[in-house]
C-alpha atoms as a PDB file:
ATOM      1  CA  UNK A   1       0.000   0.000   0.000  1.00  0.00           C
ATOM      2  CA  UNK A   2       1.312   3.657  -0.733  1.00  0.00           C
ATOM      3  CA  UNK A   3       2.221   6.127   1.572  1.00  0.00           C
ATOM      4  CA  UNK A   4       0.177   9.144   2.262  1.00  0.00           C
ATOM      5  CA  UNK A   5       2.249  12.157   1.925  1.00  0.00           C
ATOM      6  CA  UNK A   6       2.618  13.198   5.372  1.00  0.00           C
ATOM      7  CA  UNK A   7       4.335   9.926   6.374  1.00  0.00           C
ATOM      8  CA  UNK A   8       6.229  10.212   3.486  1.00  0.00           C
ATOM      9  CA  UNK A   9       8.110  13.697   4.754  1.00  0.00           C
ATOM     10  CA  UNK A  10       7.667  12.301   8.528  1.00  0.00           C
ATOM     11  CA  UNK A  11      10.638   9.768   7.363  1.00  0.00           C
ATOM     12  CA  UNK A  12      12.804  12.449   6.390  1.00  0.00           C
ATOM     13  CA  UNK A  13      13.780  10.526   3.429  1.00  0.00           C
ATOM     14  CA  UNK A  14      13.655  13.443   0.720  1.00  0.00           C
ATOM     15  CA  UNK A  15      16.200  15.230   3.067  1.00  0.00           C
ATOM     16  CA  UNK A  16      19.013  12.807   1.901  1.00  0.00           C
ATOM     17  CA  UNK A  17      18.885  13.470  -1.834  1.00  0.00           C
ATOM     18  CA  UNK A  18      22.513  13.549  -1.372  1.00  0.00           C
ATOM     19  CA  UNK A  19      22.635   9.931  -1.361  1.00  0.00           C
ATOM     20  CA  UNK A  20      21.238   9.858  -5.025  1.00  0.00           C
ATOM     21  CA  UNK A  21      24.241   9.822  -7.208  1.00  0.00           C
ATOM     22  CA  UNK A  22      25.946   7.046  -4.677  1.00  0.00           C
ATOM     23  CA  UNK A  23      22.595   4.903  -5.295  1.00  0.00           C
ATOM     24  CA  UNK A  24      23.015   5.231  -8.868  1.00  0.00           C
ATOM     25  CA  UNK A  25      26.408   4.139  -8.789  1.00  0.00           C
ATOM     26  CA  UNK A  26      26.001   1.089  -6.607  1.00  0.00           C
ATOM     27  CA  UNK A  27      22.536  -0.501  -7.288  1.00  0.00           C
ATOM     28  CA  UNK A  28      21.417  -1.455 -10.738  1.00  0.00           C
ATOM     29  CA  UNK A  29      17.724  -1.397 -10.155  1.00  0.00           C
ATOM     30  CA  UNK A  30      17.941   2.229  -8.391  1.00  0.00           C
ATOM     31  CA  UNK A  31      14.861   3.584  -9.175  1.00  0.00           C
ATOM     32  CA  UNK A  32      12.481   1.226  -7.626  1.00  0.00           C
ATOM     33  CA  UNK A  33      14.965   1.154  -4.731  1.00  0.00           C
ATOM     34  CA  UNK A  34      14.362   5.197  -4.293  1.00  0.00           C
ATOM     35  CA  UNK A  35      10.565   5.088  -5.127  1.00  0.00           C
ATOM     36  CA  UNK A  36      10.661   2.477  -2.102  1.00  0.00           C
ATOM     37  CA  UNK A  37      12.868   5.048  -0.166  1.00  0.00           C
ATOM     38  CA  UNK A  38      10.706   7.789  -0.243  1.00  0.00           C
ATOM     39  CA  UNK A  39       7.721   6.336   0.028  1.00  0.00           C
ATOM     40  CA  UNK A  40       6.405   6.512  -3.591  1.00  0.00           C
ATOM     41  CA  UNK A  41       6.235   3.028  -3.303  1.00  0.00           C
ATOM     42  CA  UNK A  42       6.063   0.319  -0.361  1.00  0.00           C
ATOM     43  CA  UNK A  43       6.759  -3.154  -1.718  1.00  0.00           C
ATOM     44  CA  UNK A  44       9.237  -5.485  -1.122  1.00  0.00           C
ATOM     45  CA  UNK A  45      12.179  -5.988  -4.099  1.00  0.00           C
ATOM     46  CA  UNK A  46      15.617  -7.656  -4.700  1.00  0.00           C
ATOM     47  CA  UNK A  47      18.066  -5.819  -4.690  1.00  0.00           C
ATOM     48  CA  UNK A  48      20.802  -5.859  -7.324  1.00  0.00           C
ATOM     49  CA  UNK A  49      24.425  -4.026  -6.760  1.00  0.00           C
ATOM     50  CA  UNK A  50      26.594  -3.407  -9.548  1.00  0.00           C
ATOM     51  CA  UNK A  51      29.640  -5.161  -7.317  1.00  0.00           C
ATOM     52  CA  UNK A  52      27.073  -8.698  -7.446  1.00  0.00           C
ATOM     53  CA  UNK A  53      25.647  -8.865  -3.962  1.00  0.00           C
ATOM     54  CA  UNK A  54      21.643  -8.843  -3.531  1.00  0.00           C
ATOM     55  CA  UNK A  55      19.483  -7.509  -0.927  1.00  0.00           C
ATOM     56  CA  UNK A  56      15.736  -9.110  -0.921  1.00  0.00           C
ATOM     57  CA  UNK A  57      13.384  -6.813   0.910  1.00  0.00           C
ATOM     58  CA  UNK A  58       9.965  -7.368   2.687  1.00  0.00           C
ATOM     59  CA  UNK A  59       8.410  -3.675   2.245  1.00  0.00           C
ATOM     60  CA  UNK A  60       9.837   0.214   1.489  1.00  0.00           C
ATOM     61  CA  UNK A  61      10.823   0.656   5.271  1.00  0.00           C
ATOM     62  CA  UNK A  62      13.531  -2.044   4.250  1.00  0.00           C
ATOM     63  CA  UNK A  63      15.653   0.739   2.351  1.00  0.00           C
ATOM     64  CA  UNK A  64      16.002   2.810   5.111  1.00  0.00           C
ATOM     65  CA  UNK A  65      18.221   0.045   6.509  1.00  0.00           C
ATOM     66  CA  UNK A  66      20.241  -0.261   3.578  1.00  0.00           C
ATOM     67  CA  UNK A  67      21.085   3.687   3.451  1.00  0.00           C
ATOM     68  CA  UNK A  68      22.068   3.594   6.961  1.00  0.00           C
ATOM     69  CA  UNK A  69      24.105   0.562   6.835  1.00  0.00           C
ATOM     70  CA  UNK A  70      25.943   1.279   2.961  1.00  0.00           C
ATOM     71  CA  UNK A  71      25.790   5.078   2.829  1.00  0.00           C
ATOM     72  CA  UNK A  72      24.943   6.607   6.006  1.00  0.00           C
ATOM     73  CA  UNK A  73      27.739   3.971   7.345  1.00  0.00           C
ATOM     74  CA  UNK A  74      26.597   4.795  10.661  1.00  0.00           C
ATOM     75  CA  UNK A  75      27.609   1.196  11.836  1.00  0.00           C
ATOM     76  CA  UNK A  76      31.378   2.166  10.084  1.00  0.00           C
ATOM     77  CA  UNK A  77      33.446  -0.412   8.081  1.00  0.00           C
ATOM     78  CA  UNK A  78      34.692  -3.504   8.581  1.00  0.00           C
ATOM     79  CA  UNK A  79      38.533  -4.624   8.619  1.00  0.00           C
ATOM     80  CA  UNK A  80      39.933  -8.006   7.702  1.00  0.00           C
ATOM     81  CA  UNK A  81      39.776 -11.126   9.842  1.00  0.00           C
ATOM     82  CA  UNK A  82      37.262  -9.617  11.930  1.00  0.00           C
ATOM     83  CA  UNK A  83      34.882 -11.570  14.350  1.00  0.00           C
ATOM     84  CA  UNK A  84      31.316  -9.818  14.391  1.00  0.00           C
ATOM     85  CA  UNK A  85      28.289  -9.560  16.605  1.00  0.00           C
ATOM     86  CA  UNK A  86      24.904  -8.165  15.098  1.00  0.00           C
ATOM     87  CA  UNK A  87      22.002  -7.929  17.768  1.00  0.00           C
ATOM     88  CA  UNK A  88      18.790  -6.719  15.830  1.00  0.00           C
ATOM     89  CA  UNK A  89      20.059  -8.614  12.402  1.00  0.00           C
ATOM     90  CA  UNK A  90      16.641  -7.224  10.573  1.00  0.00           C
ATOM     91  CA  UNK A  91      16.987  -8.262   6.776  1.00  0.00           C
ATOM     92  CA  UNK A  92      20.422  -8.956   7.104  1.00  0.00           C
ATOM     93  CA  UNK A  93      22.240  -5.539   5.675  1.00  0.00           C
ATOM     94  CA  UNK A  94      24.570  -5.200   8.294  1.00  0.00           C
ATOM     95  CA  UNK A  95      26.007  -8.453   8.228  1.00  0.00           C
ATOM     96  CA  UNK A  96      25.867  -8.837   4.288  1.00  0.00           C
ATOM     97  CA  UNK A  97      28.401  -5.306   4.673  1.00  0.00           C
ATOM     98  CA  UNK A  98      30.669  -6.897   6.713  1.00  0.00           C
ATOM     99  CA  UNK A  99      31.076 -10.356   5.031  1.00  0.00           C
ATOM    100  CA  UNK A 100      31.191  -8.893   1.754  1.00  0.00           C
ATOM    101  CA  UNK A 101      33.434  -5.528   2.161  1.00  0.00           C
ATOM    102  CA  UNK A 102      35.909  -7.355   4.455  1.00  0.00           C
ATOM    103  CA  UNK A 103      37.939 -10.166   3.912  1.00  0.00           C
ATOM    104  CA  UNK A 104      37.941 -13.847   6.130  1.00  0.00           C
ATOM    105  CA  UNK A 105      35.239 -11.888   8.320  1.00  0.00           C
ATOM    106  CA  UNK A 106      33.280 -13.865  10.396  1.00  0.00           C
ATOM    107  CA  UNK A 107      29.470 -12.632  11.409  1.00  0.00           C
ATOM    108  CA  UNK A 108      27.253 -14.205  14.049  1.00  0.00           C
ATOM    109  CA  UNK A 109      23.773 -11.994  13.588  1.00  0.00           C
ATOM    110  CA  UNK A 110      20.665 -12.476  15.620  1.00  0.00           C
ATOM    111  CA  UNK A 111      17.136 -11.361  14.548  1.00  0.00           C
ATOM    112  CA  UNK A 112      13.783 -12.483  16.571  1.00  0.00           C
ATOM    113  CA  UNK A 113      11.401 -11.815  14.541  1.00  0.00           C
ATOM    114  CA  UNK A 114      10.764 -15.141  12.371  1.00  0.00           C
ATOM    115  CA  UNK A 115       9.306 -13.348   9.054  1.00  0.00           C
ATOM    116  CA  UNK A 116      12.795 -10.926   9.142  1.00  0.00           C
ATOM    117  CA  UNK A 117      14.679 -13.752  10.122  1.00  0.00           C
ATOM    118  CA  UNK A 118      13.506 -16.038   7.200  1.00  0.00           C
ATOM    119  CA  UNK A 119      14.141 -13.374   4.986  1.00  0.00           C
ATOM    120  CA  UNK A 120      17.793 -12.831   6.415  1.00  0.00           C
ATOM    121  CA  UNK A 121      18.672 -16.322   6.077  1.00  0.00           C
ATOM    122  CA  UNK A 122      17.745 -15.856   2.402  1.00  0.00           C
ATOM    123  CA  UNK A 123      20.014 -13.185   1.554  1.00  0.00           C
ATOM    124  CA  UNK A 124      22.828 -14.945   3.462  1.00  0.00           C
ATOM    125  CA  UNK A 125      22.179 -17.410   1.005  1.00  0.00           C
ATOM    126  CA  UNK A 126      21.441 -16.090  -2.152  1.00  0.00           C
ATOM    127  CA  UNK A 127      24.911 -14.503  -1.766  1.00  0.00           C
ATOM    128  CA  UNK A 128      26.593 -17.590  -0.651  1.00  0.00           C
ATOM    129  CA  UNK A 129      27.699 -16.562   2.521  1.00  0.00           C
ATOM    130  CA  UNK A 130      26.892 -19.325   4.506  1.00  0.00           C
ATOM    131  CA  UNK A 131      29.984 -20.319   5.840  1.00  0.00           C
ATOM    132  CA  UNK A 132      30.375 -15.974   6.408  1.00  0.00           C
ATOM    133  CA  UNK A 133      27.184 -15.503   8.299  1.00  0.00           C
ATOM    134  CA  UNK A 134      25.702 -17.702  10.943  1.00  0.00           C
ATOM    135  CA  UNK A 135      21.977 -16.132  11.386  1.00  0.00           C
ATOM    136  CA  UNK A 136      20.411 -17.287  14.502  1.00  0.00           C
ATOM    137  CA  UNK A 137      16.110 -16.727  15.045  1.00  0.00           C
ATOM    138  CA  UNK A 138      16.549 -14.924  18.482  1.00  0.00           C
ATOM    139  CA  UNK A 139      16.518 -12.245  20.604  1.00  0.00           C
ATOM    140  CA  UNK A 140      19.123 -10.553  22.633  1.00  0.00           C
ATOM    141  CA  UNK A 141      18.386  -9.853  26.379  1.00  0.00           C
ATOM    142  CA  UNK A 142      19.412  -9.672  29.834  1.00  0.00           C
ATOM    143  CA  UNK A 143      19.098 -13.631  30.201  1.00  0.00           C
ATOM    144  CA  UNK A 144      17.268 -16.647  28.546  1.00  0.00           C
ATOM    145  CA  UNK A 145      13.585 -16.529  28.418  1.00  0.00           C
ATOM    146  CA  UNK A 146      10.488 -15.815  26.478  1.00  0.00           C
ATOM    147  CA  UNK A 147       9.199 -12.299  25.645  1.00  0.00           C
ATOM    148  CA  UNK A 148       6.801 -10.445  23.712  1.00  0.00           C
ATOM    149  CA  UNK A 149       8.341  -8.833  21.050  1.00  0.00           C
ATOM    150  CA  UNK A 150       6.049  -5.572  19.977  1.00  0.00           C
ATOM    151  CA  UNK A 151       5.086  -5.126  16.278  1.00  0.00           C
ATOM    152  CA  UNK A 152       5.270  -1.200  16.392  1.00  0.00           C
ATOM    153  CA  UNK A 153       5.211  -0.111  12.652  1.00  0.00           C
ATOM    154  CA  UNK A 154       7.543  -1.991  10.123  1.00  0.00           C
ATOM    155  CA  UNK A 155       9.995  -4.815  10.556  1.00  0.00           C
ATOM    156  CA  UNK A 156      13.533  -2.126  11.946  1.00  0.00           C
ATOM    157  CA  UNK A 157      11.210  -0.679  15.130  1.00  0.00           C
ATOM    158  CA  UNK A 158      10.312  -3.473  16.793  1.00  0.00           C
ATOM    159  CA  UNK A 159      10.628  -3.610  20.169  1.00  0.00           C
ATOM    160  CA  UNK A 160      10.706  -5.668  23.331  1.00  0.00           C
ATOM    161  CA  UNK A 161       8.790  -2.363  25.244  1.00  0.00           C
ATOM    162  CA  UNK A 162       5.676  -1.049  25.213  1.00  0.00           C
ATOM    163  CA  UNK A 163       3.528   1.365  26.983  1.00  0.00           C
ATOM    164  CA  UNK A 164       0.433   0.835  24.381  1.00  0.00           C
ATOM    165  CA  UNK A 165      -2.071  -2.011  25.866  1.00  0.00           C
ATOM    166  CA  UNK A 166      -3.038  -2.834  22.675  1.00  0.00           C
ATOM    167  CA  UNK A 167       0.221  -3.439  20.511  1.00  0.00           C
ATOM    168  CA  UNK A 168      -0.131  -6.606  18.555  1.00  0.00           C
ATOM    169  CA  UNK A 169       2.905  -8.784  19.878  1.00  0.00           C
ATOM    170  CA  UNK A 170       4.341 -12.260  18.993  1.00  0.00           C
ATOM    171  CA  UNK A 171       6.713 -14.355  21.836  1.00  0.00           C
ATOM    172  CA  UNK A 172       9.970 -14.829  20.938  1.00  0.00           C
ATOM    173  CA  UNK A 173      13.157 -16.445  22.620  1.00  0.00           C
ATOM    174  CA  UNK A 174      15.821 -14.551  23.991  1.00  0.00           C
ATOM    175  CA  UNK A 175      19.493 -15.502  25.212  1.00  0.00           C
ATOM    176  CA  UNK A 176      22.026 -12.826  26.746  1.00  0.00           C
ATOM    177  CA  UNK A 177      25.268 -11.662  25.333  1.00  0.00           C
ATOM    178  CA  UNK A 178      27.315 -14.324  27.665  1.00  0.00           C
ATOM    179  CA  UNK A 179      25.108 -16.933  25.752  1.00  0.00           C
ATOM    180  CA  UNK A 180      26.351 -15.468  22.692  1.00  0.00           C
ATOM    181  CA  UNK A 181      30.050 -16.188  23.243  1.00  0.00           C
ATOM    182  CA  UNK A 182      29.274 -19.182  24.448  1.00  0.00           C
ATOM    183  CA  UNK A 183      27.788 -20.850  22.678  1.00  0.00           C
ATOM    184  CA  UNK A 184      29.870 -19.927  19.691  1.00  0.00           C
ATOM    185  CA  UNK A 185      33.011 -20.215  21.772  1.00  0.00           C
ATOM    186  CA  UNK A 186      34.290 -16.502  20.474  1.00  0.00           C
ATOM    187  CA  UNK A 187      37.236 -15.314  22.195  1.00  0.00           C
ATOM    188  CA  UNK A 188      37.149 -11.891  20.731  1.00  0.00           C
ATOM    189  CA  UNK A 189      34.529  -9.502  18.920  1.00  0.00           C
ATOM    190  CA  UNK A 190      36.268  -6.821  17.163  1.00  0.00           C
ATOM    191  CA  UNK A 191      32.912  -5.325  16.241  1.00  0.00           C
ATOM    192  CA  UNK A 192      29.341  -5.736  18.009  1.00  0.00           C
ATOM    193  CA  UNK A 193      26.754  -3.941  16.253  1.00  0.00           C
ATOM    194  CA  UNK A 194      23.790  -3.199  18.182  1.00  0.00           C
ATOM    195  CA  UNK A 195      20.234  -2.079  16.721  1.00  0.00           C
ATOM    196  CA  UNK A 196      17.818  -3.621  19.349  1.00  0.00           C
ATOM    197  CA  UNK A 197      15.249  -0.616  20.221  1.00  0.00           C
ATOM    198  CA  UNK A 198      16.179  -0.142  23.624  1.00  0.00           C
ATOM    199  CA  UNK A 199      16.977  -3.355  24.711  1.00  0.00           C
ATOM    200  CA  UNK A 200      20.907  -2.331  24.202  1.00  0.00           C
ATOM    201  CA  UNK A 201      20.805  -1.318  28.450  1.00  0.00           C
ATOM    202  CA  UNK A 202      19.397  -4.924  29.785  1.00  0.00           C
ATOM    203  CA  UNK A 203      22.198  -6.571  27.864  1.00  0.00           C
ATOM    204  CA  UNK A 204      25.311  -4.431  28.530  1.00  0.00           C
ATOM    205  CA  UNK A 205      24.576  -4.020  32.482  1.00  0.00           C
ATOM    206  CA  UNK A 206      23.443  -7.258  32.531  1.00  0.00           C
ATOM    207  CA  UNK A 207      26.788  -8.636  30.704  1.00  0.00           C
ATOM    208  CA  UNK A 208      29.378 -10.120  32.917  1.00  0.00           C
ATOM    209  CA  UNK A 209      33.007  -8.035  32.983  1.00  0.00           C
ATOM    210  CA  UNK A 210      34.131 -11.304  31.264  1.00  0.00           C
ATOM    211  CA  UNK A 211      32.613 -10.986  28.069  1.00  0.00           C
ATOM    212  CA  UNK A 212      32.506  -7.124  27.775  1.00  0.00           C
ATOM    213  CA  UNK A 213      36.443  -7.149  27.891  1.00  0.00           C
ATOM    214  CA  UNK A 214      36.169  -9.742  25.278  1.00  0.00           C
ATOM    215  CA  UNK A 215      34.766  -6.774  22.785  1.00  0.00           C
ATOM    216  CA  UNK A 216      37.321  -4.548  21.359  1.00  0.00           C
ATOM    217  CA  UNK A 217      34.451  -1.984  19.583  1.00  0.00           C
ATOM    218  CA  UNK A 218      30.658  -1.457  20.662  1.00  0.00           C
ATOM    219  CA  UNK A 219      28.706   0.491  17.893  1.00  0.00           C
ATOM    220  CA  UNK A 220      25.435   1.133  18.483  1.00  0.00           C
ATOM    221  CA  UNK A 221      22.283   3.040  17.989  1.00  0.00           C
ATOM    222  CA  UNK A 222      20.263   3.752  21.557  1.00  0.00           C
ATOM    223  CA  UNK A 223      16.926   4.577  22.601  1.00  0.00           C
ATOM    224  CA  UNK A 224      16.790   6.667  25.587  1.00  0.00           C
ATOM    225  CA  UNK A 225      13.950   5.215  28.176  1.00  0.00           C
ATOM    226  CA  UNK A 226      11.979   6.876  31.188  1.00  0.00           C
ATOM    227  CA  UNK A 227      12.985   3.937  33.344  1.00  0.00           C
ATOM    228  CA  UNK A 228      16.505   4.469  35.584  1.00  0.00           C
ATOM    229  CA  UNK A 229      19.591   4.242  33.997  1.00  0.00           C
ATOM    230  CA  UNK A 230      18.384   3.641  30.701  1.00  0.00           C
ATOM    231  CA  UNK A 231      19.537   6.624  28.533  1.00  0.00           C
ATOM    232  CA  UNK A 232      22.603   6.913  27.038  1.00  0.00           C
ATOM    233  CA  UNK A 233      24.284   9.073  29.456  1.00  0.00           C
ATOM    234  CA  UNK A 234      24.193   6.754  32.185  1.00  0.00           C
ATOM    235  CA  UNK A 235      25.068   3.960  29.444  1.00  0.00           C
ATOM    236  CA  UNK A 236      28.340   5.783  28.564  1.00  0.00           C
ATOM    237  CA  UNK A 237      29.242   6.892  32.124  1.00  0.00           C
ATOM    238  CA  UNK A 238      28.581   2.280  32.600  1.00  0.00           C
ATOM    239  CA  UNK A 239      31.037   1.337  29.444  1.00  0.00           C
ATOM    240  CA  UNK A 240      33.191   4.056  30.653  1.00  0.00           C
ATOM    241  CA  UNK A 241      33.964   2.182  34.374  1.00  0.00           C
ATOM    242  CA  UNK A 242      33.674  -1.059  32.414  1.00  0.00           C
ATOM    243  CA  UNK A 243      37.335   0.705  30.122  1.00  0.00           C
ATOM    244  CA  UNK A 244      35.781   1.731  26.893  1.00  0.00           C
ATOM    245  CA  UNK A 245      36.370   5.437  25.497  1.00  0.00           C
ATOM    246  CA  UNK A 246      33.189   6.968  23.560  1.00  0.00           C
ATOM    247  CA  UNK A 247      34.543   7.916  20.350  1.00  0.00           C
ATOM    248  CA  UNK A 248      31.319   8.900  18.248  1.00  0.00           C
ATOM    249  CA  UNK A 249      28.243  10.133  19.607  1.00  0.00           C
ATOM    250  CA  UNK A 250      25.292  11.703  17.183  1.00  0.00           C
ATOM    251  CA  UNK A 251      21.837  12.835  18.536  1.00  0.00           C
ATOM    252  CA  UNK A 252      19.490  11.775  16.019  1.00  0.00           C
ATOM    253  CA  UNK A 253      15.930  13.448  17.976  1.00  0.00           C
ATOM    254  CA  UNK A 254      16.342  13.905  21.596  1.00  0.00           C
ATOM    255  CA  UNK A 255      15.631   9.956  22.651  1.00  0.00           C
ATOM    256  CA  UNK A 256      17.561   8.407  20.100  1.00  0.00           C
ATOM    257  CA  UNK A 257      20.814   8.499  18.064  1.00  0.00           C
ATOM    258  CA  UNK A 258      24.533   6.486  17.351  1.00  0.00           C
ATOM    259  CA  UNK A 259      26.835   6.319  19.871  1.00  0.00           C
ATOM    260  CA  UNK A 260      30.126   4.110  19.377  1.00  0.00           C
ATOM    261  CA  UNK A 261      32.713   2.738  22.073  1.00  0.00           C
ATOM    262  CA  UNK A 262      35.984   1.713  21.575  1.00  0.00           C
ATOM    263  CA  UNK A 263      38.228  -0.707  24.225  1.00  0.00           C
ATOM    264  CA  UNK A 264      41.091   1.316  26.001  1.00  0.00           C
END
């Protein structure tokens, strides 16, 4: 279904025309890809780039994740031989950045939802990455258990809270970040990526001093929440005892925005 206009401008998508000529260059099929962008359009596609990988989407919203991850690059770039963590995997652009502009990179994403996840799984493999990407169909919490993950308006903003009594929901497992080494017996991350809607506080402070020194980069984008502690000031001053220096910080609105942490 189309867009009206209003939620067309409310994304703020026009405001990036900058991006245009960059689109052009990397995506063969560009113009569906910015009708879906802008909201002209809101239907899922595949994705062709001119450098061979694919992106399969579900619906418009789906672009927005793209931008962010491949021009925005407000999750950064990925060096060789790297060992990643992506909480809040989504379609899979994140991870399909890092195994494919990186070499001998290693990704280990996790996605709840199981309509995102099935469509992850197919863009790890449509690419061939299977032996890049291990995609797991969970959540990432403060501990192992069952929640109710809230459908709140596209596949990238769900969310594990809500204050709305009648927000459709569906139950989904969760494991923490010590699960998450683990059970994949990592000894280092070089990068953890973290797009989770908010729950980015329950599994830091609840992650022991262990596995945090394990991570040599935390990138990031945070949700700042009524409820103590959970705002990204009191989140920095916590990494910042735990020995990680802020080195980006970017105030999308004034709840929400990228932050990134580096090990000292």
């Amino acid at each position: 279904m189309t867009r009206k206009l209003s939620e067309i401008f409310s994304l703020n998508a026009l405001k990036h025309v900058a991006y245009l000529p960059a689109i052009i260059s990397r995506v063969k099929n560009w113009y569906s890809f910015v009708m879906n962008y802008v909201g002209f359009k809101n239907e899922g596609s595949l994705y062709k780039f001119r450098d061979g990988l694919k992106i399969k989407t579900n619906e418009g919203v789906d672009t927005a994740t793209i931008i962010v991850v491949f021009f925005k690059h407000d999750y950064g770039t990925i060096e060789d031989n790297s060992t990643v963590i992506d909480i809040g995997g989504n379609i899979g652009s994140f991870s399909l950045y890092a195994a494919s502009s990186s070499k001998n990179t290693k990704v280990y994403v996790y996605e709840p939802l199981p309509k995102t996840y099935n469509l992850l799984s197919e863009n790890v493999r449509i690419n061939q990455y299977e032996n890049l990407i291990s995609a797991f169909n969970l959540g990432v919490g403060a501990k192992k258990e069952k929640r109710k993950l809230f459908l709140t308006g596209g596949s990238p903003f769900n969310t594990l809270y809500s204050d709305k009594p009648n927000d459709s929901y569906v139950e989904i497992n969760l494991l923490s970040l010590e699960d998450i080494f683990k059970d994949n017996h990592i000894e280092k991350c070089d990068v953890l990526k973290c797009d989770c809607e908010g729950a980015e506080y329950e599994i830091f402070y609840n992650a022991p001093d262990e596995y945090l020194q394990r991570i040599q980069e935390i990138r990031f984008e945070y949700h700042n929440h009524s409820d103590e502690k959970s705002n990204i000031d009191d989140l920095t001053h916590f990494l910042k005892i735990k020995g990680f220096k802020r080195t980006i910080f970017r105030a999308d609105t004034p709840f929400s925005g990228n932050a990134w942490f580096k090990k000292l």
